[in-house]
N, C-alpha and C. Protein backbone atom coordinates (compact mmCIF):
# COMPACT_ATOMS: atom_id res chain seq x y z
N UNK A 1 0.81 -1.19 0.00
CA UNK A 1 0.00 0.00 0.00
C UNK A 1 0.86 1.26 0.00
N UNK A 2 1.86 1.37 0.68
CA UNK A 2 3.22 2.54 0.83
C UNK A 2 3.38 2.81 -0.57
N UNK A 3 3.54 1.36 -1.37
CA UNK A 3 4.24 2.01 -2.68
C UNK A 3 3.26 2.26 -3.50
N UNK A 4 2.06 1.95 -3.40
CA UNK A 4 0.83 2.70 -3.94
C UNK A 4 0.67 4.29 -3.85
N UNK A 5 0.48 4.60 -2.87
CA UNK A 5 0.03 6.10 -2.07
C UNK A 5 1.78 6.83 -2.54
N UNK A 6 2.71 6.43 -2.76
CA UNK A 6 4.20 7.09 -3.18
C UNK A 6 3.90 7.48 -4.39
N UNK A 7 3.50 6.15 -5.33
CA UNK A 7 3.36 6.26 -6.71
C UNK A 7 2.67 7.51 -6.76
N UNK A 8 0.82 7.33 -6.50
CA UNK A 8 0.14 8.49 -6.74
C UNK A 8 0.66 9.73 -6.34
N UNK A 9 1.54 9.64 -5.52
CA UNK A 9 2.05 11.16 -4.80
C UNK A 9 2.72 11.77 -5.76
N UNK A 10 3.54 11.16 -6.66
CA UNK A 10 4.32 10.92 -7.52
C UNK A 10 3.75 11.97 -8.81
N UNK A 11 2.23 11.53 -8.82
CA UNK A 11 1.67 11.71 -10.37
C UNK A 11 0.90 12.41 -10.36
N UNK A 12 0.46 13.07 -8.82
CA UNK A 12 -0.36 13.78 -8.24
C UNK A 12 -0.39 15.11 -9.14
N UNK A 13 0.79 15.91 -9.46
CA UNK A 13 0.83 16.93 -9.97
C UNK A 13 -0.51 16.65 -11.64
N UNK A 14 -0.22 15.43 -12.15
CA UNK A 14 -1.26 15.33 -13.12
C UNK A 14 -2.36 14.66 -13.17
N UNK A 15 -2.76 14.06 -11.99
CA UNK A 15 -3.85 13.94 -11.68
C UNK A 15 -4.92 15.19 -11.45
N UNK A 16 -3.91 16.27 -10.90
CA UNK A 16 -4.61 17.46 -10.51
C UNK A 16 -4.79 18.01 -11.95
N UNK A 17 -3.89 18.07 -12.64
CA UNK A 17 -4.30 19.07 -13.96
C UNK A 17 -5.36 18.33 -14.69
N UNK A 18 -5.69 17.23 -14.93
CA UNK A 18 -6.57 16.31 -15.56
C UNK A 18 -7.79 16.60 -14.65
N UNK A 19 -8.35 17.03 -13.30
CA UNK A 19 -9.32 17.42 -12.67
C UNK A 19 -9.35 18.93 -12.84
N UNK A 20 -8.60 19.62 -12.86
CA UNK A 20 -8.83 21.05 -13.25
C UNK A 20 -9.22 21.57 -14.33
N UNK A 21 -8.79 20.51 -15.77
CA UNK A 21 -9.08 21.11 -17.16
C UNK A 21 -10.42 20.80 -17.20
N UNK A 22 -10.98 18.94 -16.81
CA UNK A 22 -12.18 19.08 -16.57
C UNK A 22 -13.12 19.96 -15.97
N UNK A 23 -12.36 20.59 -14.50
CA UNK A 23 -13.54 21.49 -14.34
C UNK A 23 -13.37 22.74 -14.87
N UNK A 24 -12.14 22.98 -15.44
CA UNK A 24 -12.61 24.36 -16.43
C UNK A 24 -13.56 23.52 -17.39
N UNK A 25 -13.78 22.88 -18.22
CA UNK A 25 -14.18 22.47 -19.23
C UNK A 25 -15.79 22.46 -18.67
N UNK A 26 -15.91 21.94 -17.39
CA UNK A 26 -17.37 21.74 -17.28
C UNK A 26 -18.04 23.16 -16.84
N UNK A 27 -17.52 24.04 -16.20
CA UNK A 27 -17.72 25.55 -15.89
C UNK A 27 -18.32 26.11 -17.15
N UNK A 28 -17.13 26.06 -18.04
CA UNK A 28 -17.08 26.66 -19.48
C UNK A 28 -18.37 26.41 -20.00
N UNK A 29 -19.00 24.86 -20.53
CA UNK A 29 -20.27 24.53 -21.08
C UNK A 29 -21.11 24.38 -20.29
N UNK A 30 -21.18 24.22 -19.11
CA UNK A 30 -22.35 23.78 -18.27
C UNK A 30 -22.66 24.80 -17.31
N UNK A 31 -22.14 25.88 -17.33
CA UNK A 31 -22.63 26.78 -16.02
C UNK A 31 -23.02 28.38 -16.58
N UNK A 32 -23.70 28.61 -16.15
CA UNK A 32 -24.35 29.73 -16.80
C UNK A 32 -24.28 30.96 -15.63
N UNK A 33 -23.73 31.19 -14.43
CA UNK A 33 -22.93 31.25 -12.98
C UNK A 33 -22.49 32.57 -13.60
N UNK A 34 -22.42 33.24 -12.38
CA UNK A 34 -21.46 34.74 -12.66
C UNK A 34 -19.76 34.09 -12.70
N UNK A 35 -18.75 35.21 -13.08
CA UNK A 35 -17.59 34.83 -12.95
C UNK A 35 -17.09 34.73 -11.94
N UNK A 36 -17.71 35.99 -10.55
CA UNK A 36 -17.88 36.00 -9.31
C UNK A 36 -17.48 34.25 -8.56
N UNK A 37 -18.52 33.14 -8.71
CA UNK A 37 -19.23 32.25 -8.34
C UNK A 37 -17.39 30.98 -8.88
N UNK A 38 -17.15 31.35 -10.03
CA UNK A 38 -15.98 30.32 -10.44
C UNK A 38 -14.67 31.15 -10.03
N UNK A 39 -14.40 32.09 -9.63
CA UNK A 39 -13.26 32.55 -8.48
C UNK A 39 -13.48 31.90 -7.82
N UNK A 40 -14.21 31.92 -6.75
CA UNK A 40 -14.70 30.96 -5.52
C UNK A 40 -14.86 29.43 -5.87
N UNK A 41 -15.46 28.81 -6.95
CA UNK A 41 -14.51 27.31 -7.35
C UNK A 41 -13.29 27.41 -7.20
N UNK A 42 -12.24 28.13 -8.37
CA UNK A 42 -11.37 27.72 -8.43
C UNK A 42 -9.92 28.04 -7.01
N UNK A 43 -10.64 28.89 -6.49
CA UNK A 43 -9.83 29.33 -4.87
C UNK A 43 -10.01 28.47 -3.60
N UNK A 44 -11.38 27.28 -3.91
CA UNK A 44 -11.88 26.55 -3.31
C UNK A 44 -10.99 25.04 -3.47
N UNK A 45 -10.93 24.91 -4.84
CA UNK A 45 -10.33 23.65 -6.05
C UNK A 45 -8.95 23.64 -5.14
N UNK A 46 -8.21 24.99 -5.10
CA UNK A 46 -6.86 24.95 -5.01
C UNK A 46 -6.28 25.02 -3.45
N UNK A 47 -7.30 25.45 -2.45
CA UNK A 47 -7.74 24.91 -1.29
C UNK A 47 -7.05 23.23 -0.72
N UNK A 48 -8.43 22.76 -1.78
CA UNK A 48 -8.82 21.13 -1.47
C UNK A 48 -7.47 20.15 -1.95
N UNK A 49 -6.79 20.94 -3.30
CA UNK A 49 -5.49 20.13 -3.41
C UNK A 49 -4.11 20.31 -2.18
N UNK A 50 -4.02 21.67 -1.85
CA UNK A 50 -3.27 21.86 -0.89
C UNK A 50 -3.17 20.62 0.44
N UNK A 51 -4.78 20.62 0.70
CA UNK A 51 -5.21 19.98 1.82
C UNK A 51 -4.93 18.08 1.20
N UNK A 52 -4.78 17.86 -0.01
CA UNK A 52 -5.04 16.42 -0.28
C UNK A 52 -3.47 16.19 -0.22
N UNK A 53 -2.49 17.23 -0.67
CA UNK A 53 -0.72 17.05 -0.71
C UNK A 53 -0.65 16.94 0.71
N UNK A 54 -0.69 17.76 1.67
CA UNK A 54 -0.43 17.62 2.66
C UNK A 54 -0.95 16.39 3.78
N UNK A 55 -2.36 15.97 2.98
CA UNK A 55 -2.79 14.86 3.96
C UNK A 55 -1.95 13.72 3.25
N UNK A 56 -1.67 13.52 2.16
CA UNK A 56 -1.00 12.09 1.63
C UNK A 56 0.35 11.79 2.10
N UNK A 57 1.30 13.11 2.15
CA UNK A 57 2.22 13.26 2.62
C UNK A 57 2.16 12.52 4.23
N UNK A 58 1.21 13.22 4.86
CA UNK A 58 1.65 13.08 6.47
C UNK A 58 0.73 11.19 6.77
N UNK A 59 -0.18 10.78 5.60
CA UNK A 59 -0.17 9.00 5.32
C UNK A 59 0.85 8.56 5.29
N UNK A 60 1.77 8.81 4.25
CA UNK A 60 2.91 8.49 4.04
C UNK A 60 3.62 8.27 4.77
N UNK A 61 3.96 9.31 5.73
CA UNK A 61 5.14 9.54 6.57
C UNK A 61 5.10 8.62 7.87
N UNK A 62 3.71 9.19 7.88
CA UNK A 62 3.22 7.98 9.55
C UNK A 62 3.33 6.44 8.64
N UNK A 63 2.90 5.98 7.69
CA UNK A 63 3.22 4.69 7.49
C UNK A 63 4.53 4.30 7.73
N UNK A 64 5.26 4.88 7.06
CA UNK A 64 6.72 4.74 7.16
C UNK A 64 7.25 4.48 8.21
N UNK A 65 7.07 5.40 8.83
CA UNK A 65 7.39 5.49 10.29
C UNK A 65 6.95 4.18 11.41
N UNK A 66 5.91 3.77 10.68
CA UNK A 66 5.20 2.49 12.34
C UNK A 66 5.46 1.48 11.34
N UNK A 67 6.34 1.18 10.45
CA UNK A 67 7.08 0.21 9.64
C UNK A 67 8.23 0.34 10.27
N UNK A 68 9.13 1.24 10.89
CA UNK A 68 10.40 1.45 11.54
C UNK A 68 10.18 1.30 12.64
N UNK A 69 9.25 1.35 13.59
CA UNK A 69 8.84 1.39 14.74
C UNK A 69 8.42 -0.18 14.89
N UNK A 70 7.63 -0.54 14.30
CA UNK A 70 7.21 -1.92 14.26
C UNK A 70 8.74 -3.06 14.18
N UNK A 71 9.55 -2.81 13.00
CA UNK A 71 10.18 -3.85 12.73
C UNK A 71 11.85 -3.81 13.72
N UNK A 72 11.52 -2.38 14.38
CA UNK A 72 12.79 -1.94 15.13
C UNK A 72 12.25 -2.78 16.48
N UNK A 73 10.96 -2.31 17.11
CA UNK A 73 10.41 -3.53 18.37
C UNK A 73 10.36 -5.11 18.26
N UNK A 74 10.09 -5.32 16.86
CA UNK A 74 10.53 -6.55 16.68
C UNK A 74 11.58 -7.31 16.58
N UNK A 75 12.45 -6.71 16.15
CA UNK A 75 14.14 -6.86 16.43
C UNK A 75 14.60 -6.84 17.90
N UNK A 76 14.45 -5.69 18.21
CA UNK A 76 14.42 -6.02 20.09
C UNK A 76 14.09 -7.14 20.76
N UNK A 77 12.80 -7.52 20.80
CA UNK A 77 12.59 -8.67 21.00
C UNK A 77 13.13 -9.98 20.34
N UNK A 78 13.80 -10.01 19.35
CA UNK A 78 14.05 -10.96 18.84
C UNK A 78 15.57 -10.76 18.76
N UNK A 79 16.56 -12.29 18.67
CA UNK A 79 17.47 -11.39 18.29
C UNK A 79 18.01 -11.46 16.84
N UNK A 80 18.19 -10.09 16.75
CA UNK A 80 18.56 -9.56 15.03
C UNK A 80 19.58 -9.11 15.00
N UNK A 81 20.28 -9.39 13.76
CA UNK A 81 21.98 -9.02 13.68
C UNK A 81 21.87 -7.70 12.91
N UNK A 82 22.54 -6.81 13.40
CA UNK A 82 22.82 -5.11 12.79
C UNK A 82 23.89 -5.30 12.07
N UNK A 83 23.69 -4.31 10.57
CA UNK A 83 25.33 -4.22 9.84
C UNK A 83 25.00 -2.96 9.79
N UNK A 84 26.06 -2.19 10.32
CA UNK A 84 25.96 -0.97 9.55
C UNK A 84 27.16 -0.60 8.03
N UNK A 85 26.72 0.32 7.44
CA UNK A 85 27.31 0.35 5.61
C UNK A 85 28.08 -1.23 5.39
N UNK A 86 27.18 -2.06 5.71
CA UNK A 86 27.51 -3.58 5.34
C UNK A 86 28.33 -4.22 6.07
N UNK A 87 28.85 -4.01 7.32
CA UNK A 87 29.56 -4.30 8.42
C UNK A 87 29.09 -4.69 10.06
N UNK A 88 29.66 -5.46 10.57
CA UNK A 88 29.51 -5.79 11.82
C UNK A 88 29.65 -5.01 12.63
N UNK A 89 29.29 -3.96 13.59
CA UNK A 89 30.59 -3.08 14.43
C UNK A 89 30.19 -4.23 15.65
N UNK A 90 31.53 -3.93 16.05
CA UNK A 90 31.92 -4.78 17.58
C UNK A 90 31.51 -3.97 18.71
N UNK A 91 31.91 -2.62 18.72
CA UNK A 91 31.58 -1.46 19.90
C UNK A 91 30.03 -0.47 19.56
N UNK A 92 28.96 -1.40 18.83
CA UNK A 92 27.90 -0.89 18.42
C UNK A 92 27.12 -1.84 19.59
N UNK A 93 26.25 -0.58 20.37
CA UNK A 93 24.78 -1.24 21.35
C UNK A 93 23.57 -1.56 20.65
N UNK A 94 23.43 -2.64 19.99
CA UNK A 94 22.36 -3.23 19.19
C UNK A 94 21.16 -2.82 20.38
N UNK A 95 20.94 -2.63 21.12
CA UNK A 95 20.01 -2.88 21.96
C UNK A 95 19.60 -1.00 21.86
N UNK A 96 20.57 -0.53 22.19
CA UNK A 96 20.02 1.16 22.18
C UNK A 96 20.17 1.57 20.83
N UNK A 97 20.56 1.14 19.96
CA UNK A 97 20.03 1.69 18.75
C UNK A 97 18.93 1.26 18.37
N UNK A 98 18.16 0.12 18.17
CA UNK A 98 16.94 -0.56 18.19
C UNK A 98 15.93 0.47 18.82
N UNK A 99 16.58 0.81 20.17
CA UNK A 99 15.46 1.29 21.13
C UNK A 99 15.48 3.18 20.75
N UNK A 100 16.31 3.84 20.14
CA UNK A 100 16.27 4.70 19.43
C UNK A 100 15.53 4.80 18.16
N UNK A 101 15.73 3.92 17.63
CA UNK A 101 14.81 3.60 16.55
C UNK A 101 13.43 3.61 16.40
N UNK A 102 13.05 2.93 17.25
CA UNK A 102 11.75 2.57 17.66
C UNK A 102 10.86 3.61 18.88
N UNK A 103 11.67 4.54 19.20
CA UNK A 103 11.42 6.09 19.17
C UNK A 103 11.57 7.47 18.59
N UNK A 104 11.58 6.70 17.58
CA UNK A 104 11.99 7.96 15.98
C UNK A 104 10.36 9.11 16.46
N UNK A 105 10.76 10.34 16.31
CA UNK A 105 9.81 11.03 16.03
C UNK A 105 9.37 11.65 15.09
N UNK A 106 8.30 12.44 15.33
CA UNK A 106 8.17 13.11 13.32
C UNK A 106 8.18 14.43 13.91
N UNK A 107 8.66 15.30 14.75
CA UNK A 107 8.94 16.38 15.09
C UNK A 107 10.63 17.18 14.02
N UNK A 108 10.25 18.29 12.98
CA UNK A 108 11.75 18.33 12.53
C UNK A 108 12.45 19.67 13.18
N UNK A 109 13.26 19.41 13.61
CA UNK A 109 14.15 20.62 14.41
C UNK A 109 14.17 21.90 13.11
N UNK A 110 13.67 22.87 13.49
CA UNK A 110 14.31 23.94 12.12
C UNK A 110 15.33 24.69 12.74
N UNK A 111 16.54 24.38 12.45
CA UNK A 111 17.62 24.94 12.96
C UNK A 111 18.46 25.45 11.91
N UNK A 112 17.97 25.09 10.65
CA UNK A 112 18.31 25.71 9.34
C UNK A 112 19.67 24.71 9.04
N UNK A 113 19.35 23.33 8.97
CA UNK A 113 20.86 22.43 9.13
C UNK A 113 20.76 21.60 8.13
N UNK A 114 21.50 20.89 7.84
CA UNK A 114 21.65 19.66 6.87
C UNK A 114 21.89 18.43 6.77
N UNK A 115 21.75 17.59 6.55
CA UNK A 115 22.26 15.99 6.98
C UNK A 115 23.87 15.99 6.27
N UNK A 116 24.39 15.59 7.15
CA UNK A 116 26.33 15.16 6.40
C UNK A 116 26.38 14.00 6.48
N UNK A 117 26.99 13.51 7.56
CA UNK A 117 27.72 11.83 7.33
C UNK A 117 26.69 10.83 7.20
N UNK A 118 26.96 9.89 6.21
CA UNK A 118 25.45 8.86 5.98
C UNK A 118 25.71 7.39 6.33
N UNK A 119 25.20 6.47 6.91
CA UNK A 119 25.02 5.79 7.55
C UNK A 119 23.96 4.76 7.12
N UNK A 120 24.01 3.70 7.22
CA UNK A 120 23.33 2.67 6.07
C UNK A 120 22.93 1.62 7.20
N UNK A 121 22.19 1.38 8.10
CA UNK A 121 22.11 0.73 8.77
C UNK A 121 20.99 -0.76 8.44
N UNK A 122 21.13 -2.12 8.26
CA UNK A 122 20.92 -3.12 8.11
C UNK A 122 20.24 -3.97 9.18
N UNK A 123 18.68 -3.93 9.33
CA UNK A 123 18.61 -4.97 10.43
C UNK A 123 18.03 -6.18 10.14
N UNK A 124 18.47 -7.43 10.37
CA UNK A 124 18.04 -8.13 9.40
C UNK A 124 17.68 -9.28 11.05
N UNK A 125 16.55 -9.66 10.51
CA UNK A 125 15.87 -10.78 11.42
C UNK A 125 15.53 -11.87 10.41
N UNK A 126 15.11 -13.10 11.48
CA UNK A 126 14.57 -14.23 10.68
C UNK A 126 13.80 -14.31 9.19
N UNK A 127 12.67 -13.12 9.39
CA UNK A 127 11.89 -13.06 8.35
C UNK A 127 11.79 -11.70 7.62
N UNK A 128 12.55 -10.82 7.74
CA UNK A 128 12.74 -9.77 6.94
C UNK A 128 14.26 -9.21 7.15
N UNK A 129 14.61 -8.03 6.47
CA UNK A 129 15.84 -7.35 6.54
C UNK A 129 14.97 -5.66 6.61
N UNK A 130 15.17 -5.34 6.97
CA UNK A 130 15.10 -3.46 6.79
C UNK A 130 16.30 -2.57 6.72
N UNK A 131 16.54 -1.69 5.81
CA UNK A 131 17.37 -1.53 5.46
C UNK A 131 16.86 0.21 5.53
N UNK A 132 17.77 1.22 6.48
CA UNK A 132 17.51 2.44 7.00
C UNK A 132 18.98 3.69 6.99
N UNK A 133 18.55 4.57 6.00
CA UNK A 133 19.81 5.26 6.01
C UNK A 133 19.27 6.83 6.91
N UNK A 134 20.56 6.78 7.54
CA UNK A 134 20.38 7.80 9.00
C UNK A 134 21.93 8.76 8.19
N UNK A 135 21.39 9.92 8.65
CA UNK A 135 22.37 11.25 8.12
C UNK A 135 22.43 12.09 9.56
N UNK A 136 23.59 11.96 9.62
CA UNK A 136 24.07 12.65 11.19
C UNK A 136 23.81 14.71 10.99
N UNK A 137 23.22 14.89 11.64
CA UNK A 137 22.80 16.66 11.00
C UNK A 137 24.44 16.88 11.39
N UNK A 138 24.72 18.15 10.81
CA UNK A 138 25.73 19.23 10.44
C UNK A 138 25.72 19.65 11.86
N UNK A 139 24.69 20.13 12.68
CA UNK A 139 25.08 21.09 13.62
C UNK A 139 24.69 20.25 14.72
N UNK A 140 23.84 18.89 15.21
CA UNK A 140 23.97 18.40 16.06
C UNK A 140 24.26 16.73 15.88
N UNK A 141 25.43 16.34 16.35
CA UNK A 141 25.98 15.17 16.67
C UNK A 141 25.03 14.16 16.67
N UNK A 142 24.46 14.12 17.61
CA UNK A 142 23.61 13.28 18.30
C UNK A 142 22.38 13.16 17.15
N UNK A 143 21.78 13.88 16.38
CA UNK A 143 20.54 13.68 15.80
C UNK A 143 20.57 13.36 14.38
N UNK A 144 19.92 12.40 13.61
CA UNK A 144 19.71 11.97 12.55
C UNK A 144 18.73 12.14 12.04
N UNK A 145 19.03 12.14 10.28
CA UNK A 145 18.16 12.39 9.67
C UNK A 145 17.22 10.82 9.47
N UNK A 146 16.39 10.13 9.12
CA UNK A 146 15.91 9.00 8.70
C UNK A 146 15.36 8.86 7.68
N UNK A 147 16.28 8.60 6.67
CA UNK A 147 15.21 7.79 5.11
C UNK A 147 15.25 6.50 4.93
N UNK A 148 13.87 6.23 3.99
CA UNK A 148 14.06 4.32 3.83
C UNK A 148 14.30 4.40 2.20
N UNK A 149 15.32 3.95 1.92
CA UNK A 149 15.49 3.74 0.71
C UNK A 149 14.98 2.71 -0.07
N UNK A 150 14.25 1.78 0.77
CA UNK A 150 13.55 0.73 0.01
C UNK A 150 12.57 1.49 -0.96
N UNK A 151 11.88 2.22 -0.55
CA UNK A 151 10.49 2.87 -1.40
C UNK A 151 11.15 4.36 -2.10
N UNK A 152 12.41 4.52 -1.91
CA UNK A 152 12.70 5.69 -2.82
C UNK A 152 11.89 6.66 -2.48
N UNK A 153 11.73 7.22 -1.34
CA UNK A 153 10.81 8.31 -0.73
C UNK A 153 11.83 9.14 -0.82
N UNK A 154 11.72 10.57 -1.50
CA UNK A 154 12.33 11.44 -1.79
C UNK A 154 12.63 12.56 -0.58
N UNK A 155 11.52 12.47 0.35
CA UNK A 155 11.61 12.87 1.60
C UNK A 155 12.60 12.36 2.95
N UNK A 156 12.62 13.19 3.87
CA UNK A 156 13.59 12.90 4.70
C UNK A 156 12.12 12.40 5.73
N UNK A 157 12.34 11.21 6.58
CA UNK A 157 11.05 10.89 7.40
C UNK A 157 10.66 11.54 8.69
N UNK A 158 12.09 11.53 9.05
CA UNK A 158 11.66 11.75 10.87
C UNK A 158 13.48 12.32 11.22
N UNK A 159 13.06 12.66 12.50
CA UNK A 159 14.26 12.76 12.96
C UNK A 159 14.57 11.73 14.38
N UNK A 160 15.46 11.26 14.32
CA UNK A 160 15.79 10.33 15.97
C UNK A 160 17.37 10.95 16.35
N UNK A 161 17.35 10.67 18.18
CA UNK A 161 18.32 10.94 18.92
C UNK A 161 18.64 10.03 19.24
N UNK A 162 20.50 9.54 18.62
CA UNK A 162 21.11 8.66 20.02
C UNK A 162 22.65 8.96 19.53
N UNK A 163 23.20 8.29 20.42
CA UNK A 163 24.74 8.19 20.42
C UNK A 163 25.21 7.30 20.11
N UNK A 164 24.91 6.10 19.35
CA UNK A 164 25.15 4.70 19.50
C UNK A 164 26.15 5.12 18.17
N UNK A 165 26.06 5.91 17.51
CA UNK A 165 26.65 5.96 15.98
C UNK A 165 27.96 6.93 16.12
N UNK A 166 28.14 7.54 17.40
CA UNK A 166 29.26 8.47 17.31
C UNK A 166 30.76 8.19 17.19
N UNK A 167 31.29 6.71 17.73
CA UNK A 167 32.42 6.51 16.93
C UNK A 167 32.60 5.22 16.34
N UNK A 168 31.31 5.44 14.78
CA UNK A 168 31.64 4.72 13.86
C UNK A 168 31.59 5.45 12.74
N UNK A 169 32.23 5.56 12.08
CA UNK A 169 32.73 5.94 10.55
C UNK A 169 31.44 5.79 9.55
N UNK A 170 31.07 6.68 9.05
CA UNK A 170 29.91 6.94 7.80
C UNK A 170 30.68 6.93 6.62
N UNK A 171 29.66 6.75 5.88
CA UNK A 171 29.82 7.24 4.31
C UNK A 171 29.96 8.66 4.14
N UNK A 172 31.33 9.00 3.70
CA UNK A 172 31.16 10.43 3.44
C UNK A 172 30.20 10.93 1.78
C-alpha cells in the first residue's frame, strides 16, 4: 500500500491538472454562474489540493514510520543481527540503537541544518531485513536524519536521537 500512495504522490501533480481542465471544461459549457461564483470554485479547487498534498504526505510519513517502529520492536525482541554500511561493528549497542529507533519522532528541528555523514544501517531478522539510512545533521551530533530507501521516498522521514553511531565511521 506505501508504494501505492508514493506512486500516486508521484503523479499527483497530473492527476490534478486532468481534474482542473475538466472542471474548467465543465464551468465553461455547463454553467451559466457569474464569474464571481468560479473565483470561488477555483480558490476553493486549489484549497482542497493543498489539503489532499499535505494529507497524503503526512499518510505516508506515519506509514513509514510504524514500519520502523514496528520492525525496530521486533528486532528487540528478537534477536537480530545489525550491519551498519555492510559491516559488523563490535563497539555498536544493538540494543540502544533498536530502542532509538523505535522512538523515531516526526517532530523536525528547524535549525536551518543539513544531513552530512550517511550511515546505512541493516537490520536483518529471521523473516525480513530493513534496510535504514540515517544522516548525522551538520550542527547536532547526536541527531539523525531517517530515510528508507527501500520505497525511494524522496523525503527525509523523521528525525531520531542517540549516540550509538558516534564513533563509527559513515559514508562520506
Amino acid at each position: 500500500m506505501i508504494e501505492f500512495l508514493i506512486e500516486v504522490r508521484e503523479n499527483l501533480l497530473f492527476i490534478y491538472l486532468a481534474i482542473f481542465f475538466i472542471g474548467l471544461l465543465g464551468i465553461a459549457f455547463f454553467s451559466d454562474s457569474k464569474p464571481k461564483n468560479n473565483t470561488l470554485f477555483g480558490i476553493a479547487f486549489i484549497v482542497f489540493m493543498v489539503f489532499m498534498i499535505i494529507g497524503l504526505n503526512m499518510i505516508i510519513s506515519t506509514s513509514l514510520r510504524n514500519e520502523i517502529i514496528e520492525k525496530s520492536e521486533f528486532a528487540l525482541k528478537n534477536d537480530s543481527k545489525i550491519l551498519i554500511n555492510g559491516k559488523e561493528e563490535k563497539n555498536l549497542n544493538n540494543k540502544e540503537l533498536l530502542t532509538d529507533l523505535s522512538n523515531v519522532n516526526s517532530f523536525y528541528f528547524n535549525n536551518h541544518s543539513h544531513p552530512e555523514t550517511k550511515y546505512l544501517v541493516s537490520i536483518i531478522s529471521k523473516n525480513d531485513t530493513l534496510n535504514i539510512q540515517l544522516e548525522r545533521d551538520f550542527n547536532n551530533a547526536e541527531k539523525y536524519w531517517v530515510f528508507l530507501p527501500k520505497y525511494n521516498y524522496e523525503m527525509e522521514l523523521d528525525i531520531m536521537k542517540t549516540e550509538t553511531l558516534n564513533n563509527i565511521k559513515g559514508i562520506d
